[in-house]
PDB file of N, CA and C in Angstrom:
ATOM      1  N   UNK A   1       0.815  -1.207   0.000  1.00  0.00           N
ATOM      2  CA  UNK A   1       0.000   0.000   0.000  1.00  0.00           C
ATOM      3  C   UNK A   1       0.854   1.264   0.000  1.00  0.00           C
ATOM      4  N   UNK A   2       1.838   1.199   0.714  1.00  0.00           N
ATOM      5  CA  UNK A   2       2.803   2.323   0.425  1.00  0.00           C
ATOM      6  C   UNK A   2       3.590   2.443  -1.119  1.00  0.00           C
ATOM      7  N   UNK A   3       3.636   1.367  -1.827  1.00  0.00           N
ATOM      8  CA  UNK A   3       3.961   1.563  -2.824  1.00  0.00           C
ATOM      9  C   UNK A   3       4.390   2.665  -3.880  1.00  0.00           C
ATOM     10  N   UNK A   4       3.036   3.027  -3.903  1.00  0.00           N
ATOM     11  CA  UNK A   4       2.699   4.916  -4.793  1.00  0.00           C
ATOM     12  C   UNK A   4       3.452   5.966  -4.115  1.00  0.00           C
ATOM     13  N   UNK A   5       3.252   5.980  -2.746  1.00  0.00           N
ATOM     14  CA  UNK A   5       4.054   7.283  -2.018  1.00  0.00           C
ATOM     15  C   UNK A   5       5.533   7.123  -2.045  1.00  0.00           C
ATOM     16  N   UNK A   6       6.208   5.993  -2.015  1.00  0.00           N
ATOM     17  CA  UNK A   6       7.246   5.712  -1.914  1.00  0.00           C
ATOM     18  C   UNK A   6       8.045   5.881  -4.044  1.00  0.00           C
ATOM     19  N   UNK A   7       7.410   5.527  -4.711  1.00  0.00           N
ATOM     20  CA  UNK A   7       7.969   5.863  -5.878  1.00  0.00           C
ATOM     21  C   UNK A   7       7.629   6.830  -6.512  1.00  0.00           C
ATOM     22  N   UNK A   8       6.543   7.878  -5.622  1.00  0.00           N
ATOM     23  CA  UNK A   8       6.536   9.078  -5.835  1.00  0.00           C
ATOM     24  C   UNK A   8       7.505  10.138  -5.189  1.00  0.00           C
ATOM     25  N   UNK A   9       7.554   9.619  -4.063  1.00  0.00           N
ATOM     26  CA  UNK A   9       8.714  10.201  -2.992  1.00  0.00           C
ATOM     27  C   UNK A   9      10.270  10.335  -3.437  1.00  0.00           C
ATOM     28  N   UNK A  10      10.317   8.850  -3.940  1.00  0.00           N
ATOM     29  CA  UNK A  10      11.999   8.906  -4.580  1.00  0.00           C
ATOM     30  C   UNK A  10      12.068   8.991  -5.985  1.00  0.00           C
ATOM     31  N   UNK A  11      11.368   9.194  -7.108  1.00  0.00           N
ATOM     32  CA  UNK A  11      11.434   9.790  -7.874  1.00  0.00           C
ATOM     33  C   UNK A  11      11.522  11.425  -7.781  1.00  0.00           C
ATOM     34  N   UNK A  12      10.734  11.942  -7.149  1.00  0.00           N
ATOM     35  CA  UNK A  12      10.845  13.558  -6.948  1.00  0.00           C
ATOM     36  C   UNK A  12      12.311  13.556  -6.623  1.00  0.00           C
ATOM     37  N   UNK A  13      12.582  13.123  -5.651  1.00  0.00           N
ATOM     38  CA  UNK A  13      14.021  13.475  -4.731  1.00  0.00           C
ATOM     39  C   UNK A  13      15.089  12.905  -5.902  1.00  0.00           C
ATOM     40  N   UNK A  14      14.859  11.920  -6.964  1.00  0.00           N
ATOM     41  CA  UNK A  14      16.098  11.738  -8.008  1.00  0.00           C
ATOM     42  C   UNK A  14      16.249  12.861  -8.454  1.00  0.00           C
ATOM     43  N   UNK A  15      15.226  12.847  -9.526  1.00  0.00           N
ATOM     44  CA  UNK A  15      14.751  14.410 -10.115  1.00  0.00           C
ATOM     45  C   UNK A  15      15.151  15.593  -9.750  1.00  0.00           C
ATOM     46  N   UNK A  16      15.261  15.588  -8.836  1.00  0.00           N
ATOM     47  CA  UNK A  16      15.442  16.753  -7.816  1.00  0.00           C
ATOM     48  C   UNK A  16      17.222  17.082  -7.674  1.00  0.00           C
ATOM     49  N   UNK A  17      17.807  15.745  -7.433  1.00  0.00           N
ATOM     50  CA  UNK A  17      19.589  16.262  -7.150  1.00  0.00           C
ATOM     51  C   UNK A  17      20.132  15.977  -8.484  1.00  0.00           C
ATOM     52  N   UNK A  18      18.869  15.699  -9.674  1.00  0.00           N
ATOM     53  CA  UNK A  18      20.127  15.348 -10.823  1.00  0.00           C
ATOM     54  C   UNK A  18      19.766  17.034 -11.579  1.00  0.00           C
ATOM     55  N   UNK A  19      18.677  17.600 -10.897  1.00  0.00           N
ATOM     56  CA  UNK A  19      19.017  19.312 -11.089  1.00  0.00           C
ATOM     57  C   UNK A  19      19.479  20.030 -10.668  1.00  0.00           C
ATOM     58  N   UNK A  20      20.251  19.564  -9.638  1.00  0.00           N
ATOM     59  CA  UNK A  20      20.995  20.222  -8.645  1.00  0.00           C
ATOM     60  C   UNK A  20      20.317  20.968  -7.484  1.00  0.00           C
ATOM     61  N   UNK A  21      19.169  20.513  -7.343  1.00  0.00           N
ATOM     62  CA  UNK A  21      18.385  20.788  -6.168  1.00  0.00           C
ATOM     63  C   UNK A  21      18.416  20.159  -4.889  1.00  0.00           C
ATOM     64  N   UNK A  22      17.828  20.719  -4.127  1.00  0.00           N
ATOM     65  CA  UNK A  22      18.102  19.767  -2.892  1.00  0.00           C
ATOM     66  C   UNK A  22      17.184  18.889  -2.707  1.00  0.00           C
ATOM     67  N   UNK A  23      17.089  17.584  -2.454  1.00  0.00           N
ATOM     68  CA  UNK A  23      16.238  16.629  -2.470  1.00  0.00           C
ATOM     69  C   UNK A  23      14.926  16.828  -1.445  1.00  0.00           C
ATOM     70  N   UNK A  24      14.792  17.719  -0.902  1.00  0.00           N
ATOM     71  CA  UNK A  24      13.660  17.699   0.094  1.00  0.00           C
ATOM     72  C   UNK A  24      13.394  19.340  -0.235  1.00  0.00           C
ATOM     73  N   UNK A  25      13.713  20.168  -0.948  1.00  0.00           N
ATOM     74  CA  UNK A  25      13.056  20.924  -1.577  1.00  0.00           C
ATOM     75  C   UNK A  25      11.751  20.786  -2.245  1.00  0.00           C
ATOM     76  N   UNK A  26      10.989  21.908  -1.861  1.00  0.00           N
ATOM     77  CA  UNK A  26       9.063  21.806  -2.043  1.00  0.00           C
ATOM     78  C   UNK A  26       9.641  22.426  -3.579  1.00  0.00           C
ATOM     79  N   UNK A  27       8.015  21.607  -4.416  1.00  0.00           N
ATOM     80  CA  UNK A  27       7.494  21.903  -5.459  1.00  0.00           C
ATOM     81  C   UNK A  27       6.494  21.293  -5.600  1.00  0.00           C
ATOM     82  N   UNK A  28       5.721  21.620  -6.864  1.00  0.00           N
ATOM     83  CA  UNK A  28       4.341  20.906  -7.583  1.00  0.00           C
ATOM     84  C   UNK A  28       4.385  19.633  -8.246  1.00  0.00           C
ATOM     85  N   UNK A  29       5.668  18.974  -8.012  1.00  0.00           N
ATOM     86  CA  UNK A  29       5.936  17.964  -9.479  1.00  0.00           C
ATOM     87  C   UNK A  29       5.137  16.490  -8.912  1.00  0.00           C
ATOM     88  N   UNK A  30       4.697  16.326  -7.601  1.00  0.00           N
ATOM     89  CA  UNK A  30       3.875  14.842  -7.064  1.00  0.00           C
ATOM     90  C   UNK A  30       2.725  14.571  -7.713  1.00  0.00           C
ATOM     91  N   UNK A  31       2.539  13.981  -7.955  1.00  0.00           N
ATOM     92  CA  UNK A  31       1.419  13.041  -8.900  1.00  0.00           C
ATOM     93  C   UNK A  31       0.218  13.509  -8.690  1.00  0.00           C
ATOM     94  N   UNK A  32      -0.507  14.040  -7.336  1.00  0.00           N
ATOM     95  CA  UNK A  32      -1.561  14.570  -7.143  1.00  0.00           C
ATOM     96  C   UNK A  32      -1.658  15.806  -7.927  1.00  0.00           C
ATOM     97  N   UNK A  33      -0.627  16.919  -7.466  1.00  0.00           N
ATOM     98  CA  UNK A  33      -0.303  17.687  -8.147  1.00  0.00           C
ATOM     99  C   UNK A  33      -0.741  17.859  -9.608  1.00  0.00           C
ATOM    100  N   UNK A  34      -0.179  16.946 -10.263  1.00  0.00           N
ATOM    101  CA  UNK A  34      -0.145  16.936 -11.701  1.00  0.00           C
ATOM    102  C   UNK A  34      -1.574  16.428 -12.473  1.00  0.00           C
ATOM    103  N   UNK A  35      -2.605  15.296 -11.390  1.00  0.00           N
ATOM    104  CA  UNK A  35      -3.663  15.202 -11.599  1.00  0.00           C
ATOM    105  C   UNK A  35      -4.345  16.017 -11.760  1.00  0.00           C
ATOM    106  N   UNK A  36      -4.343  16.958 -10.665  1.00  0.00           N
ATOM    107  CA  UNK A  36      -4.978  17.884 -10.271  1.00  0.00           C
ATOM    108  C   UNK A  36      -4.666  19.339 -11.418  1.00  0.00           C
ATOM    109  N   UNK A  37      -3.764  19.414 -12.242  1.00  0.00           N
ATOM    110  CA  UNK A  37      -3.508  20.291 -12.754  1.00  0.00           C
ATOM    111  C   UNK A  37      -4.304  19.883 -14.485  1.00  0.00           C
ATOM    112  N   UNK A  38      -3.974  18.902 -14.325  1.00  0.00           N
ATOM    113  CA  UNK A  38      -4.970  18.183 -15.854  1.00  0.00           C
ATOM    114  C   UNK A  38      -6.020  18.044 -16.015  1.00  0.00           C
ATOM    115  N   UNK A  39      -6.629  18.401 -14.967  1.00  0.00           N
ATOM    116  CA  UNK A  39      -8.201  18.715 -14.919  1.00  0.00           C
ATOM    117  C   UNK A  39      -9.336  18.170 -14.221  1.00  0.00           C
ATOM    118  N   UNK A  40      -8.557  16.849 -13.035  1.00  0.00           N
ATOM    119  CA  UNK A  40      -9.367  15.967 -12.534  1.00  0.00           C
ATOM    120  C   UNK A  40      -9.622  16.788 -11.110  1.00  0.00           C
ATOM    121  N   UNK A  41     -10.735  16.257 -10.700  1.00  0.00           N
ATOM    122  CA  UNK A  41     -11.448  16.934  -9.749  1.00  0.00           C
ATOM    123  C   UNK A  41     -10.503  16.488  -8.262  1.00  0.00           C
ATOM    124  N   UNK A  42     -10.689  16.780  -6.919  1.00  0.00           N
ATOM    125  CA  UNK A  42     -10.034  16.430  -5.768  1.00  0.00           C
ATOM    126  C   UNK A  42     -10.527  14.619  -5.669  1.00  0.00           C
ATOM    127  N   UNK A  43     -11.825  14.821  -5.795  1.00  0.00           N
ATOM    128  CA  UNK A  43     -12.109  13.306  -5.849  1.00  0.00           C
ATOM    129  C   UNK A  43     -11.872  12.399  -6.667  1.00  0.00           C
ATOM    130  N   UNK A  44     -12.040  13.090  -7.589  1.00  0.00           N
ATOM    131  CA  UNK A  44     -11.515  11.831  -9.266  1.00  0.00           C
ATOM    132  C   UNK A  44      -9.572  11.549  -8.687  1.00  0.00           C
ATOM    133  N   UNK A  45      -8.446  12.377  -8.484  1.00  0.00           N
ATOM    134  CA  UNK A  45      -7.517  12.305  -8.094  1.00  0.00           C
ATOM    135  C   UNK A  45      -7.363  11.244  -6.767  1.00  0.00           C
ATOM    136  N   UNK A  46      -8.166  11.717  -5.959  1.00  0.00           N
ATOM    137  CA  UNK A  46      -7.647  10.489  -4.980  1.00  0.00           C
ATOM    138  C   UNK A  46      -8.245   9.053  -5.273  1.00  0.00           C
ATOM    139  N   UNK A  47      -9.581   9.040  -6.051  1.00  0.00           N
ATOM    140  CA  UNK A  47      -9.962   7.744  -6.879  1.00  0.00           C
ATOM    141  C   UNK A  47      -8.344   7.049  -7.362  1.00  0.00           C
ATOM    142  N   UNK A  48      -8.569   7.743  -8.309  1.00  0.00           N
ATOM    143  CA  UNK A  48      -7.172   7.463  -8.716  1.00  0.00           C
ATOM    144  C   UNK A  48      -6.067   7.135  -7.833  1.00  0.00           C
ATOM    145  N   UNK A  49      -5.319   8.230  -7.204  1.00  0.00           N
ATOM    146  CA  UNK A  49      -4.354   7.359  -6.208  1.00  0.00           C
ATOM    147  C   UNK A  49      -4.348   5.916  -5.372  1.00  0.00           C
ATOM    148  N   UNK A  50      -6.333   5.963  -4.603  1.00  0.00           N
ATOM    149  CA  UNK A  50      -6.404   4.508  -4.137  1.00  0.00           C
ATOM    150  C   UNK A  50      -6.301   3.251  -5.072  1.00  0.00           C
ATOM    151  N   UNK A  51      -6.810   3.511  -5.928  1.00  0.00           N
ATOM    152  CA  UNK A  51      -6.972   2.944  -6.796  1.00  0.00           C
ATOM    153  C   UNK A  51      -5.478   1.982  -7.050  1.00  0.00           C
ATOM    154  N   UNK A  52      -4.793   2.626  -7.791  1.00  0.00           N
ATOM    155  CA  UNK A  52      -3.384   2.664  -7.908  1.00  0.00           C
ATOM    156  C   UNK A  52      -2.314   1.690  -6.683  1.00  0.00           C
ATOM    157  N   UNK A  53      -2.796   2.644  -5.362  1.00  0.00           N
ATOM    158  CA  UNK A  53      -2.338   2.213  -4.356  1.00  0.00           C
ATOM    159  C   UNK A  53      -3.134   0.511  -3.681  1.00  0.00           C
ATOM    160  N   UNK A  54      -4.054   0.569  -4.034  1.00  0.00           N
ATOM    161  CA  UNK A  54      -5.003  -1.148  -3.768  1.00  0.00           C
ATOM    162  C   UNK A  54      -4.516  -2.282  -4.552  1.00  0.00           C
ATOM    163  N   UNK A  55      -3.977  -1.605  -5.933  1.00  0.00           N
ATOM    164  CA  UNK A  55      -3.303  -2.131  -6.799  1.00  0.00           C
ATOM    165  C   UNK A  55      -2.217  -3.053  -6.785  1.00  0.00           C
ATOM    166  N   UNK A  56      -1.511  -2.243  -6.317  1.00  0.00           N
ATOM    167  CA  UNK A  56      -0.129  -2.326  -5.898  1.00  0.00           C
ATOM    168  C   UNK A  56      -0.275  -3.213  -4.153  1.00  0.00           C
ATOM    169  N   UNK A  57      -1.279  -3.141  -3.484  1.00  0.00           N
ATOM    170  CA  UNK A  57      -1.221  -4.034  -2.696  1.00  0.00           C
ATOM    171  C   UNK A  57      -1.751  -5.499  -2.641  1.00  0.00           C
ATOM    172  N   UNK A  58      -2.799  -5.435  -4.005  1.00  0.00           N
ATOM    173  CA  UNK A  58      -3.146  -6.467  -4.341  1.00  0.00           C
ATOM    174  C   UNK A  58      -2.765  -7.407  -4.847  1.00  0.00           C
ATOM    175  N   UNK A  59      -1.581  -6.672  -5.599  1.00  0.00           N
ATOM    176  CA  UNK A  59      -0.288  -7.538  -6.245  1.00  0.00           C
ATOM    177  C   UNK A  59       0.884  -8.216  -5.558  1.00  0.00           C
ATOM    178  N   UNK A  60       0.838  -7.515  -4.510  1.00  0.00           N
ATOM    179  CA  UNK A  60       1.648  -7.672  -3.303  1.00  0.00           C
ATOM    180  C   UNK A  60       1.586  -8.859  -2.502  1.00  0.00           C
ATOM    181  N   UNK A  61       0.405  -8.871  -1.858  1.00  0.00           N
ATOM    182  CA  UNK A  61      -0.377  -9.872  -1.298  1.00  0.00           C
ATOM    183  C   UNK A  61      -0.336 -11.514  -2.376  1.00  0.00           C
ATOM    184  N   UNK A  62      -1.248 -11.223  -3.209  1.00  0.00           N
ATOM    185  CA  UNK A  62      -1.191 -12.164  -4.477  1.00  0.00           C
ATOM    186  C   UNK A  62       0.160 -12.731  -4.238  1.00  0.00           C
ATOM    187  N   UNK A  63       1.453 -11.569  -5.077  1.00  0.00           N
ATOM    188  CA  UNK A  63       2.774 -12.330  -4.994  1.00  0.00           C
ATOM    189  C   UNK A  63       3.344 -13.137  -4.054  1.00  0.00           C
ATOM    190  N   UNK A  64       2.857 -12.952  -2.494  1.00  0.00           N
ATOM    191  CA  UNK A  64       3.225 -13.506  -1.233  1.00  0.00           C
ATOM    192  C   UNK A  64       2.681 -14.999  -0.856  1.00  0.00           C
ATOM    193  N   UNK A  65       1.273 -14.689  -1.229  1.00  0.00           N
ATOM    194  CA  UNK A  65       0.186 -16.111  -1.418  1.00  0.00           C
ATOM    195  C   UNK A  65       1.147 -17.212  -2.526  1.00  0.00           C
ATOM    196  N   UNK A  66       1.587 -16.944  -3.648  1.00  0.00           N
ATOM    197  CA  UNK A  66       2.015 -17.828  -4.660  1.00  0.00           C
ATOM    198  C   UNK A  66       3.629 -17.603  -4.351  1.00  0.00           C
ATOM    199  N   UNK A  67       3.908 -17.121  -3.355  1.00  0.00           N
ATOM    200  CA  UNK A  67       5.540 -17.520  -2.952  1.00  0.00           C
ATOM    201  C   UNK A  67       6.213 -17.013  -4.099  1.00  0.00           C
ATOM    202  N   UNK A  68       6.564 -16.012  -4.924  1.00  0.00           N
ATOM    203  CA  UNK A  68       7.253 -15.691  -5.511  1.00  0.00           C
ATOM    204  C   UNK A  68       8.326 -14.915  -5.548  1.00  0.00           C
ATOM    205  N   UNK A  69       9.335 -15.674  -6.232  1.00  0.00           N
ATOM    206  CA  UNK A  69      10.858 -15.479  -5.590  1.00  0.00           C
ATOM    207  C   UNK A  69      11.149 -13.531  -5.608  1.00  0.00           C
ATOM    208  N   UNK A  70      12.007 -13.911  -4.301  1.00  0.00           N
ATOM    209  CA  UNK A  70      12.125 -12.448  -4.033  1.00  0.00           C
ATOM    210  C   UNK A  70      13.069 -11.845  -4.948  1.00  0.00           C
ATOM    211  N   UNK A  71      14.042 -11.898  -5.901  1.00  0.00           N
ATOM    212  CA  UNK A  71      14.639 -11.609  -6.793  1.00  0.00           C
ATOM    213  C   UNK A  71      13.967 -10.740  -8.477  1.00  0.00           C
ATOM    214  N   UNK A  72      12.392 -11.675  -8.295  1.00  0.00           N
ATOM    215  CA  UNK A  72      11.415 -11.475  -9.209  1.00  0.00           C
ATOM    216  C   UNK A  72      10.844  -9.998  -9.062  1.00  0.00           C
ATOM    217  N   UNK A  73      10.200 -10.001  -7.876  1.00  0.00           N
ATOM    218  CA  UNK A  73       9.580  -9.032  -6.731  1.00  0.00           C
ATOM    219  C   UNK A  73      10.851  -7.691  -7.158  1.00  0.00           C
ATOM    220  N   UNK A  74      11.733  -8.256  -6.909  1.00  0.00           N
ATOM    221  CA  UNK A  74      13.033  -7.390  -6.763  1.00  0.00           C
ATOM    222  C   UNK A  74      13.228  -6.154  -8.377  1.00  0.00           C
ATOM    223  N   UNK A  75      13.051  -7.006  -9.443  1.00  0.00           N
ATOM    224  CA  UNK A  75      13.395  -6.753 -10.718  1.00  0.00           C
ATOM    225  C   UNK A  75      11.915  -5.797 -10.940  1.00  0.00           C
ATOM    226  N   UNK A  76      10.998  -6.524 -10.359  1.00  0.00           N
ATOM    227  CA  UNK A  76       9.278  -5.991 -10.941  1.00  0.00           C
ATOM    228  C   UNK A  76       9.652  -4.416 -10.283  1.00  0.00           C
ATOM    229  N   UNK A  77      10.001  -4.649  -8.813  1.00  0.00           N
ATOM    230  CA  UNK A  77       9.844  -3.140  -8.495  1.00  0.00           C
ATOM    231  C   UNK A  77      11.079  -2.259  -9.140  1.00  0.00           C
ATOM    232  N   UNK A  78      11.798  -3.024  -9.951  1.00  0.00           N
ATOM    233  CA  UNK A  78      12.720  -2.014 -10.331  1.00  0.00           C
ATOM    234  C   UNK A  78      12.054  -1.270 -11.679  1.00  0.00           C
ATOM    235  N   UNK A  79      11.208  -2.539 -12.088  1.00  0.00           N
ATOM    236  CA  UNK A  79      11.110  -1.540 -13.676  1.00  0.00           C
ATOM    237  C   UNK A  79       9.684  -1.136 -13.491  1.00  0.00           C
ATOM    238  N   UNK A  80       9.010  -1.179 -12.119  1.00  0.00           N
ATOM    239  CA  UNK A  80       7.862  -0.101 -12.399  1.00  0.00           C
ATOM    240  C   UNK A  80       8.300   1.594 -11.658  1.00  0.00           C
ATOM    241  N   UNK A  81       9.469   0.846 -11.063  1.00  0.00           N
ATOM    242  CA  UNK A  81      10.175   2.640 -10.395  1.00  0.00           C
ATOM    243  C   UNK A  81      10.316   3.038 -12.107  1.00  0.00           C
ATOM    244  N   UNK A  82      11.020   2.470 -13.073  1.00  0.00           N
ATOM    245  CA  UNK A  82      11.411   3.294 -14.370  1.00  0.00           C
ATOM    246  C   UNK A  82      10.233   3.686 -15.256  1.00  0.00           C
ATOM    247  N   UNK A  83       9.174   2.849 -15.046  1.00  0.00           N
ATOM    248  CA  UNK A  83       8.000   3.365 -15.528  1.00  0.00           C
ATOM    249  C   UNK A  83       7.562   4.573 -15.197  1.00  0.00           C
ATOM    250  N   UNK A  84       7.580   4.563 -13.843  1.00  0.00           N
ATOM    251  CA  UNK A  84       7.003   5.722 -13.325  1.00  0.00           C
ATOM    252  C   UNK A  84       7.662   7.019 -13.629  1.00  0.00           C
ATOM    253  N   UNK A  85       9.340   6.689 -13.403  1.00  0.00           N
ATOM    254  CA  UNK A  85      10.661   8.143 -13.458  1.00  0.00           C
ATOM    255  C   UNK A  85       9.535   7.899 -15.253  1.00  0.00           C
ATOM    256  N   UNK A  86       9.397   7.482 -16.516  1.00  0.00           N
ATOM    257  CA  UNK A  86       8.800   7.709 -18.106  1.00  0.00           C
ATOM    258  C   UNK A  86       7.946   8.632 -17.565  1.00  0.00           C
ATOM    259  N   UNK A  87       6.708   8.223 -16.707  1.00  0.00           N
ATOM    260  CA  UNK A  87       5.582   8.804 -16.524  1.00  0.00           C
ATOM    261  C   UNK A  87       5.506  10.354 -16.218  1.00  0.00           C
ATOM    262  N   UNK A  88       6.423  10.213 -14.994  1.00  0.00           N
ATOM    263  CA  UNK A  88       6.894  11.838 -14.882  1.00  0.00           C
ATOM    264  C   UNK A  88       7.177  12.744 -15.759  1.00  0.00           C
ATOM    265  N   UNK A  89       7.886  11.769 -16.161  1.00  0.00           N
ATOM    266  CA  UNK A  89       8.644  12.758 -17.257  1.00  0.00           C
ATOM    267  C   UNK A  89       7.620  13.132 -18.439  1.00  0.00           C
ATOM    268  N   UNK A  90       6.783  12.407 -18.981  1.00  0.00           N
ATOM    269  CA  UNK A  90       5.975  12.850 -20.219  1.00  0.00           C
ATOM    270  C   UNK A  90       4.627  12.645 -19.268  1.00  0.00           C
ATOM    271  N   UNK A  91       4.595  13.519 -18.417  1.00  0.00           N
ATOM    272  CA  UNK A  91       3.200  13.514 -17.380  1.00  0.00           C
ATOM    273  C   UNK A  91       2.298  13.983 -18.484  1.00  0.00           C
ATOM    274  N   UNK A  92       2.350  15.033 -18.790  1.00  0.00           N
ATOM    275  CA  UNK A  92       1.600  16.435 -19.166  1.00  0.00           C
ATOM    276  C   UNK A  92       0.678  15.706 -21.084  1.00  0.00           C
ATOM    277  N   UNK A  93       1.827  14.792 -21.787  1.00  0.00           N
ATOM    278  CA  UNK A  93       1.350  14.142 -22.815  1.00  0.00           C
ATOM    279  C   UNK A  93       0.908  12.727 -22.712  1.00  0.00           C
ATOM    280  N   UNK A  94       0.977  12.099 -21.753  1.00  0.00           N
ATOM    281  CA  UNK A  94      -0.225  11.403 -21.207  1.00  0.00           C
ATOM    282  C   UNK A  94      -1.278  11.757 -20.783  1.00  0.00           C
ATOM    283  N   UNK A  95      -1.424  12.894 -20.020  1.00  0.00           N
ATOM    284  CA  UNK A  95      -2.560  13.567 -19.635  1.00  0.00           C
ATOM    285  C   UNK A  95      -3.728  13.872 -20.761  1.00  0.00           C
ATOM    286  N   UNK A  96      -3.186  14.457 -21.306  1.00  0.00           N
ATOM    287  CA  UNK A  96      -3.667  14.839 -22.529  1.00  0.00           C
ATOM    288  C   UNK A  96      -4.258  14.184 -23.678  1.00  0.00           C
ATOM    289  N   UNK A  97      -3.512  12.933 -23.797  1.00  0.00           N
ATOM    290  CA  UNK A  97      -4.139  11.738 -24.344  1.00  0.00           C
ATOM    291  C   UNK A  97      -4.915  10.978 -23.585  1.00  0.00           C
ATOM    292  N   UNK A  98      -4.980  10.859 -22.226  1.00  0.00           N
ATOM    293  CA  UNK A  98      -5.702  10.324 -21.527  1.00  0.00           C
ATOM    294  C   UNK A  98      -7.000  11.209 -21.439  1.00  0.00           C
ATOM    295  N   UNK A  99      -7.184  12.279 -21.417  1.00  0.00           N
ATOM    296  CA  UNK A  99      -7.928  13.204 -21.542  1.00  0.00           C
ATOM    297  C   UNK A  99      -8.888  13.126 -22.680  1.00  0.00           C
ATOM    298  N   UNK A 100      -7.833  13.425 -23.728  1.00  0.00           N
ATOM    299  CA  UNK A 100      -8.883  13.173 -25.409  1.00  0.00           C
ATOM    300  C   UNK A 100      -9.492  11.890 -25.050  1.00  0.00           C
ATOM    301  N   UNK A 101      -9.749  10.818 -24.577  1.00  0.00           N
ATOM    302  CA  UNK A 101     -10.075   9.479 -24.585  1.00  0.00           C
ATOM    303  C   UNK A 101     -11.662   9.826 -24.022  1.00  0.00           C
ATOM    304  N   UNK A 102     -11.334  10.636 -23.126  1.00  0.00           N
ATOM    305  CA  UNK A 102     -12.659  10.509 -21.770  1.00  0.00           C
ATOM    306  C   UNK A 102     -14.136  11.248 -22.694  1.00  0.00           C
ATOM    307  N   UNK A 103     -15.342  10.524 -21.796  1.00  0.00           N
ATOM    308  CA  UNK A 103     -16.600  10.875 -22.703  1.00  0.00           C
ATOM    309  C   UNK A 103     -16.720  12.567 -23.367  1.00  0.00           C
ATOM    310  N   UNK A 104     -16.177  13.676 -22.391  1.00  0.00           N
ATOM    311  CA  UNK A 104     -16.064  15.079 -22.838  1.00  0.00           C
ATOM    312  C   UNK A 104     -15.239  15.377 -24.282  1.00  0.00           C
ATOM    313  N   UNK A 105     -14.605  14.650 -24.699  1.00  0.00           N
ATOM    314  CA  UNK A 105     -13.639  14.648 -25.616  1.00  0.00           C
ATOM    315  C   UNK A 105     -14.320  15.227 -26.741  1.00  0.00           C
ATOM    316  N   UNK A 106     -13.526  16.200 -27.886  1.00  0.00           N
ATOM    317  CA  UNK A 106     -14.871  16.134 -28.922  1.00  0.00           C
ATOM    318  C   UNK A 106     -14.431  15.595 -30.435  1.00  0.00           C
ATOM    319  N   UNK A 107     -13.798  13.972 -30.249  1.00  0.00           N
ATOM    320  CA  UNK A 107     -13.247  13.572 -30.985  1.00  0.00           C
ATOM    321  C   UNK A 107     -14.045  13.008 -32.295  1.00  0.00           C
TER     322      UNK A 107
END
């Protein structure tokens, strides 16, 4: 369940000293943030975050039930941290395509 906060947490703070910032320096760049700036409501955003975050514990759990090797576990969380550092990074053109998709769209 901590999942989301935690690869939101250390992604910001990468991000952050490979600009030469200080890693616990405030800004807008956290995922709520960026929801929230694309047009989703306070509630549609935290939908989303639980969502996300149930996710990630459901998978968790699951993986623990079927004993799966911790090395596996190990690699999975490495390449959804790199998913996420993609996500960040092209937040704003996912948004946007995720956006055109939704029923308001006037495609």
């Amino acid at each position: 369940m901590l999942g989301l906060p935690l690869l939101d947490t250390l992604s910001l703070m990468l991000r952050r000293v490979l600009k030469g910032r200080s890693p616990f320096s405030a800004d807008r760049d956290h995922l709520h943030h960026i929801l929230l700036r694309a047009g989703f409501s306070i509630e549609q955003t935290v939908c989303i975050l639980f969502t996300i975050s149930a996710a990630f514990g459901a998978i968790a759990y699951i993986a623990w039930r079927q004993s799966v090797p911790e090395y596996v576990l190990f690699y999975t969380a490495w390449g959804v941290f790199f998913v996420y550092i993609f996500f960040q990074k092209h937040a704003w053109q996912i948004m946007r395509r995720i956006k055109s998709l939704g029923p308001d769209s006037k495609s």
